[in-house]
N, C-alpha and C. Protein backbone atom coordinates (compact mmCIF):
# COMPACT_ATOMS: atom_id res chain seq x y z
N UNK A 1 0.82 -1.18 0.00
CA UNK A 1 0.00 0.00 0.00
C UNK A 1 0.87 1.25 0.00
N UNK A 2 2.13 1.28 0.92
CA UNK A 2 2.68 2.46 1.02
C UNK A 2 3.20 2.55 -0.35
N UNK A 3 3.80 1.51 -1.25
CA UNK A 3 4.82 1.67 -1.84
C UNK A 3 3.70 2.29 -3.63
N UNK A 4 2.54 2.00 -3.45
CA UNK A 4 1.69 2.32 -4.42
C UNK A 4 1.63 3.90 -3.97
N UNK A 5 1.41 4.48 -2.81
CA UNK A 5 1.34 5.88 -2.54
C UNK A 5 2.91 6.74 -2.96
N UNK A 6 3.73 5.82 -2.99
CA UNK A 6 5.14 6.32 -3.41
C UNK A 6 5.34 6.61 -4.59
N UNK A 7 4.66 5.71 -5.78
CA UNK A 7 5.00 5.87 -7.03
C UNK A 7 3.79 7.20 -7.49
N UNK A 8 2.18 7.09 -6.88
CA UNK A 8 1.70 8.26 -7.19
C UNK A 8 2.19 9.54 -6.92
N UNK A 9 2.81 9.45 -5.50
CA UNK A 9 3.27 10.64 -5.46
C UNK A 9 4.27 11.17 -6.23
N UNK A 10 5.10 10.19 -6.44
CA UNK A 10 6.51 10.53 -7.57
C UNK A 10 5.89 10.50 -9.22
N UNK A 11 4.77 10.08 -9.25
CA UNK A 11 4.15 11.00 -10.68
C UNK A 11 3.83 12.10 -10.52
N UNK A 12 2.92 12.35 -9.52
CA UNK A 12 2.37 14.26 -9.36
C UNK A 12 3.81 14.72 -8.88
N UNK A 13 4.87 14.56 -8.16
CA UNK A 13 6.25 15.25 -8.15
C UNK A 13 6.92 15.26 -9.41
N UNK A 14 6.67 14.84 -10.69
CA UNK A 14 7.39 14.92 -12.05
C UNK A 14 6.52 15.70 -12.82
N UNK A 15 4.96 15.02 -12.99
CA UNK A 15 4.59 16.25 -13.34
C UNK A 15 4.71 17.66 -12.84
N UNK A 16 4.34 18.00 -11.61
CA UNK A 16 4.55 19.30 -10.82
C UNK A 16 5.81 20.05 -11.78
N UNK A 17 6.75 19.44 -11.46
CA UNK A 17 8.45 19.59 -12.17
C UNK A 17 8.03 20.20 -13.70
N UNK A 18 7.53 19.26 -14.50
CA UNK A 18 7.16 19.79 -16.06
C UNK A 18 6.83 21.02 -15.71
N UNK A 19 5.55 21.18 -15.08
CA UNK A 19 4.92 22.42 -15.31
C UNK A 19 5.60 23.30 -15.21
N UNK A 20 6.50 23.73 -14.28
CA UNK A 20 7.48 24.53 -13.47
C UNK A 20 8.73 24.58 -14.04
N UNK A 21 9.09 24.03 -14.84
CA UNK A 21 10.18 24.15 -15.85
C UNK A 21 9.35 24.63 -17.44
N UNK A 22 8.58 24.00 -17.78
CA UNK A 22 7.91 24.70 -18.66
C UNK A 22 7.52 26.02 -18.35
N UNK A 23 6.84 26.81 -17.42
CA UNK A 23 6.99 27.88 -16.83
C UNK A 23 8.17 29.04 -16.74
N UNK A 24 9.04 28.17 -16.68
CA UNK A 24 10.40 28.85 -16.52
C UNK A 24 10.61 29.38 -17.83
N UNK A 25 10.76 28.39 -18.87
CA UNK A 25 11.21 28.27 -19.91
C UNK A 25 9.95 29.92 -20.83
N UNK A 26 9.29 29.56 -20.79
CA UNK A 26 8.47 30.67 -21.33
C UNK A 26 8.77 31.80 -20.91
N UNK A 27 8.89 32.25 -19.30
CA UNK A 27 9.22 33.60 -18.55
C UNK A 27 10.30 33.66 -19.10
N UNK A 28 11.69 32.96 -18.97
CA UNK A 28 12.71 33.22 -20.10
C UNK A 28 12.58 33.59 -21.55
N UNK A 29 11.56 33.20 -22.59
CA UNK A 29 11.37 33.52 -23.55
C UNK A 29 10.65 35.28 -23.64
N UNK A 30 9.97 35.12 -22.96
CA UNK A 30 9.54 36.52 -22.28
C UNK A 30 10.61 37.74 -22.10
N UNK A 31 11.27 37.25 -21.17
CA UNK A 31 12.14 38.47 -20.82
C UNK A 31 13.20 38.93 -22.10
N UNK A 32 14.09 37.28 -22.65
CA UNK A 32 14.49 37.93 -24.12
C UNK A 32 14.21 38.96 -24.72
N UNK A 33 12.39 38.80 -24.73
CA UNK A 33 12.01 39.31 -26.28
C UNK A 33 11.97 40.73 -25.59
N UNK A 34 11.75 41.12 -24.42
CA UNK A 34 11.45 42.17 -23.44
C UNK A 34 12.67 42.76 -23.71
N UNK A 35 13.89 42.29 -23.44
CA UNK A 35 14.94 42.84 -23.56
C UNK A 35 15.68 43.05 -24.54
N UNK A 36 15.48 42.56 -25.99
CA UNK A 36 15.55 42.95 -27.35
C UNK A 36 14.41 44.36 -27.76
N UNK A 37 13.63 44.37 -27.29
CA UNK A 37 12.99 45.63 -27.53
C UNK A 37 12.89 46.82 -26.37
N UNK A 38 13.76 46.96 -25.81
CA UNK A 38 13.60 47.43 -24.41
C UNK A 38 15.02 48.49 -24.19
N UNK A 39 15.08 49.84 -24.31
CA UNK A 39 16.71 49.99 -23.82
C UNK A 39 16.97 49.32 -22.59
N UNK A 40 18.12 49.48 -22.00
CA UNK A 40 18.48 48.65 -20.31
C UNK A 40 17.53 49.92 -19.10
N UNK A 41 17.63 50.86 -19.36
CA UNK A 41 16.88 51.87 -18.50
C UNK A 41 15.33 51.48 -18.16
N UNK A 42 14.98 50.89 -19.14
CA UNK A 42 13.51 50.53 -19.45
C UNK A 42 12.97 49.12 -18.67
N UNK A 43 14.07 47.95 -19.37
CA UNK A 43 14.49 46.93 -18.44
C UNK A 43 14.13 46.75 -17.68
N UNK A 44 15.09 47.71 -17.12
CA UNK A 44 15.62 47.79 -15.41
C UNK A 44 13.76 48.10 -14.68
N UNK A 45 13.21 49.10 -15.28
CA UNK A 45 12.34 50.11 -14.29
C UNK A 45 11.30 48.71 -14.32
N UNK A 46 11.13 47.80 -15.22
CA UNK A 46 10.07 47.14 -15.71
C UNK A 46 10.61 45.96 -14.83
N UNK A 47 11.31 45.75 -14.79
CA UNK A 47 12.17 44.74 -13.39
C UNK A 47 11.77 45.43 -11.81
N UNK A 48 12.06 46.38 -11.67
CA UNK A 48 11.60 47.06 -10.73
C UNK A 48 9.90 46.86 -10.24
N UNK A 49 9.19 47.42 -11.50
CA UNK A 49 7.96 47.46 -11.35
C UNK A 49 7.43 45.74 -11.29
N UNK A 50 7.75 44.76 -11.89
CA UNK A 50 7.68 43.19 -11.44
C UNK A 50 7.80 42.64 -10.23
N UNK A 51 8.94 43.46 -9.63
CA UNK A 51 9.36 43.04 -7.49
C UNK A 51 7.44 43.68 -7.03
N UNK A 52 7.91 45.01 -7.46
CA UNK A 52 6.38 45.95 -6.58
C UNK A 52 4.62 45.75 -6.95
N UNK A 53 5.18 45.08 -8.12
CA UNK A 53 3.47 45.45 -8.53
C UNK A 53 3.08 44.20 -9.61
N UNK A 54 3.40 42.72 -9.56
CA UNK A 54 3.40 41.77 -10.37
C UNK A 54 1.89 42.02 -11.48
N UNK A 55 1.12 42.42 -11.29
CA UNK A 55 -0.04 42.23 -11.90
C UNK A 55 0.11 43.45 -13.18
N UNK A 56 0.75 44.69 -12.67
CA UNK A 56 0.75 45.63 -13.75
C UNK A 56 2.13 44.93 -14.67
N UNK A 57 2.90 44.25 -13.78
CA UNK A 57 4.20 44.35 -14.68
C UNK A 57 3.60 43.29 -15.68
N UNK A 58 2.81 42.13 -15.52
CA UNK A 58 1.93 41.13 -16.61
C UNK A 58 1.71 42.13 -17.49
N UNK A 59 0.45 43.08 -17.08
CA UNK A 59 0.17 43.69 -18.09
C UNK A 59 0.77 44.87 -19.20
N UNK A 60 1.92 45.11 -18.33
CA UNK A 60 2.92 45.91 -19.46
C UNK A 60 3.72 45.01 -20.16
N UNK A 61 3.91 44.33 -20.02
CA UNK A 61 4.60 43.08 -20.97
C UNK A 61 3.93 42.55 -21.54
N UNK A 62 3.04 42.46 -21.55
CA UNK A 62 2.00 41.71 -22.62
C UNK A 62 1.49 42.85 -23.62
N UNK A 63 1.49 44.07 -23.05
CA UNK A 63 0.94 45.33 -24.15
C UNK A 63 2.39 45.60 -24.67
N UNK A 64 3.31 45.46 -23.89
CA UNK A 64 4.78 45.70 -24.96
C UNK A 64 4.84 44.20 -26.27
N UNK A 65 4.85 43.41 -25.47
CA UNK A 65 5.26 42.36 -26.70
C UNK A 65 3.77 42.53 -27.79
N UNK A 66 2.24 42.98 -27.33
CA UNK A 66 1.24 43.10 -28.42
C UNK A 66 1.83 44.03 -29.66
N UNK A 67 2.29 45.48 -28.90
CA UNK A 67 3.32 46.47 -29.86
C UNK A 67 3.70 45.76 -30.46
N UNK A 68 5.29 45.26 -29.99
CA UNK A 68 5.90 44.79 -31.45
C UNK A 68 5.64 43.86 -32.38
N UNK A 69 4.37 42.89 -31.67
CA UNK A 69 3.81 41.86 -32.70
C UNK A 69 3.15 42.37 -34.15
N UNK A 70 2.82 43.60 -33.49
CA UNK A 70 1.69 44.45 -34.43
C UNK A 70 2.35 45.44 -35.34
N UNK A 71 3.48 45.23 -34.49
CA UNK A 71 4.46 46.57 -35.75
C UNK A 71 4.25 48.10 -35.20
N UNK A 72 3.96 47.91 -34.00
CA UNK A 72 3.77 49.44 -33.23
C UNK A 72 4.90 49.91 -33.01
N UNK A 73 6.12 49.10 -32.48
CA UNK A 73 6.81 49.93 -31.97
C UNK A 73 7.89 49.57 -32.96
N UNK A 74 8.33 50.83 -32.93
CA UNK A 74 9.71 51.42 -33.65
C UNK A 74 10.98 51.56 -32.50
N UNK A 75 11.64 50.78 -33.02
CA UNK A 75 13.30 51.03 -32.45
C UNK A 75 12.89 50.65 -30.75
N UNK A 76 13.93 50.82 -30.30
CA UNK A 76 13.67 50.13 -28.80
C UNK A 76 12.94 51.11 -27.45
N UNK A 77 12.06 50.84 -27.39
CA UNK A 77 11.44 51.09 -25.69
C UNK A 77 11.68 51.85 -24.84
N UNK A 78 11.95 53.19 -24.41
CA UNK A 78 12.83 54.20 -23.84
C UNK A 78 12.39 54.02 -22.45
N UNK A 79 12.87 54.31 -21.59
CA UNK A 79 12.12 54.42 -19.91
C UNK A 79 11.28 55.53 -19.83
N UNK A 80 11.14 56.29 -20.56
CA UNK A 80 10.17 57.69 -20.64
C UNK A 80 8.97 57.12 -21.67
N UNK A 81 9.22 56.32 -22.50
CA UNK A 81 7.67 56.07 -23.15
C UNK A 81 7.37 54.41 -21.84
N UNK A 82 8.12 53.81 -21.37
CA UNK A 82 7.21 52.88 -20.54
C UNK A 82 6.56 53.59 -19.51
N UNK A 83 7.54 54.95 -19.15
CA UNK A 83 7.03 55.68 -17.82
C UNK A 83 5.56 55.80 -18.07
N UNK A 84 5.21 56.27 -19.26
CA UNK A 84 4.06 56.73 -19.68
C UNK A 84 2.67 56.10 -20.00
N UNK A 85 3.21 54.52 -20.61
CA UNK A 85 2.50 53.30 -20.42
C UNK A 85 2.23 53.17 -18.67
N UNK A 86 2.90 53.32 -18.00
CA UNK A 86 2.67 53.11 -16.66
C UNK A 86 1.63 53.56 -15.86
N UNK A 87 1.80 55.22 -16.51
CA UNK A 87 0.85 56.01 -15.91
C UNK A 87 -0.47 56.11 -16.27
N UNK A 88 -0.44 55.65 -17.60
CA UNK A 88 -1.50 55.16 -18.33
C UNK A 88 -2.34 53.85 -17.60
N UNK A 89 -1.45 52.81 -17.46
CA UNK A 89 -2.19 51.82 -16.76
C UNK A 89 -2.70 52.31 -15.23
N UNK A 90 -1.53 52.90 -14.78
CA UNK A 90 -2.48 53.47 -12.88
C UNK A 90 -3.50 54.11 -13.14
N UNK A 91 -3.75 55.33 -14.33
CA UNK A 91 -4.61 56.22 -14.46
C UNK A 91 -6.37 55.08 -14.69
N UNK A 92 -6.15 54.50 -15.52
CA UNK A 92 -7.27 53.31 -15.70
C UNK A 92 -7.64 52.26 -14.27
N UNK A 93 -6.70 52.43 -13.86
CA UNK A 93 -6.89 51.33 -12.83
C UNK A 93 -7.77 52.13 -11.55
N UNK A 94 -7.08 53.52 -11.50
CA UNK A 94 -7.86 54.55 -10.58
C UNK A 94 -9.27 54.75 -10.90
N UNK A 95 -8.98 54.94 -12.21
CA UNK A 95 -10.76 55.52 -12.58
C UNK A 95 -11.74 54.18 -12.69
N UNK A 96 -11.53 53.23 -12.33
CA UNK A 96 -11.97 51.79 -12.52
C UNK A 96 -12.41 51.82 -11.39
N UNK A 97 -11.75 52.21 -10.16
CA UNK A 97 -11.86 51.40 -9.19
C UNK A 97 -12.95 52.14 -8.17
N UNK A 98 -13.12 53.51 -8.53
CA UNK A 98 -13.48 54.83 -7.46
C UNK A 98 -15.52 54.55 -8.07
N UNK A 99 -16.07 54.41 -6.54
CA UNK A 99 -17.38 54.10 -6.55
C UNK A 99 -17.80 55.58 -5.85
N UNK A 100 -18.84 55.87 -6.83
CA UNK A 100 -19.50 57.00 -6.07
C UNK A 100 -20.98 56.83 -5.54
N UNK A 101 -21.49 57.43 -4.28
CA UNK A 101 -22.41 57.02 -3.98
C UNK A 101 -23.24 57.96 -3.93
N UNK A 102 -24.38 58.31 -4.52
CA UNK A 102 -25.07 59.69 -4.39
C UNK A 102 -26.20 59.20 -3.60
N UNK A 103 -26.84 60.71 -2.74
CA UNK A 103 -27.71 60.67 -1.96
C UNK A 103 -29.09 61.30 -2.40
């Protein structure tokens, strides 16, 4: 009995493993392409903003890599046009979130 609970578990511990290396492997493909279109200033802030704020940094990386899929962006990514994507995303996220209640 135990030794049947040993081998299931050492299948869900290999699969687990796939997933999580497959995982890896993509976030690596990710950051590449991030960092081929990206000066290092830009990078960096978008690294920054990933430690503080994981959910916006998803969504600026996914609207950066939509850009260059689409042929939006020209030449590489400055830290003053992500600044601006940034503020763009807080600005939406503010006006999203604010409930008014009238009397």
């Amino acid at each position: 009995m135990e030794e049947g609970n040993n081998v299931e578990r050492q299948k869900l511990l290999a699969a687990r493993y796939e997933e999580l290396k497959k995982a890896a492997e993509q976030e690596a493909q990710i950051n590449a392409a991030l960092r081929m279109f990206m000066d290092e200033a830009a990078y960096s802030r978008l690294s920054n903003i990933r430690i503080s704020n994981p959910s916006m940094y998803g969504q600026l990386a996914s609207y950066i890599l939509s850009m260059v899929q689409g042929g939006k962006l020209r030449g590489k990514l400055t830290e003053e046009q992500l600044k601006k994507l940034a503020s763009l995303f807080l600005s939406q996220k503010k006006e999203g979130s604010i409930t008014r209640i009238s009397k």
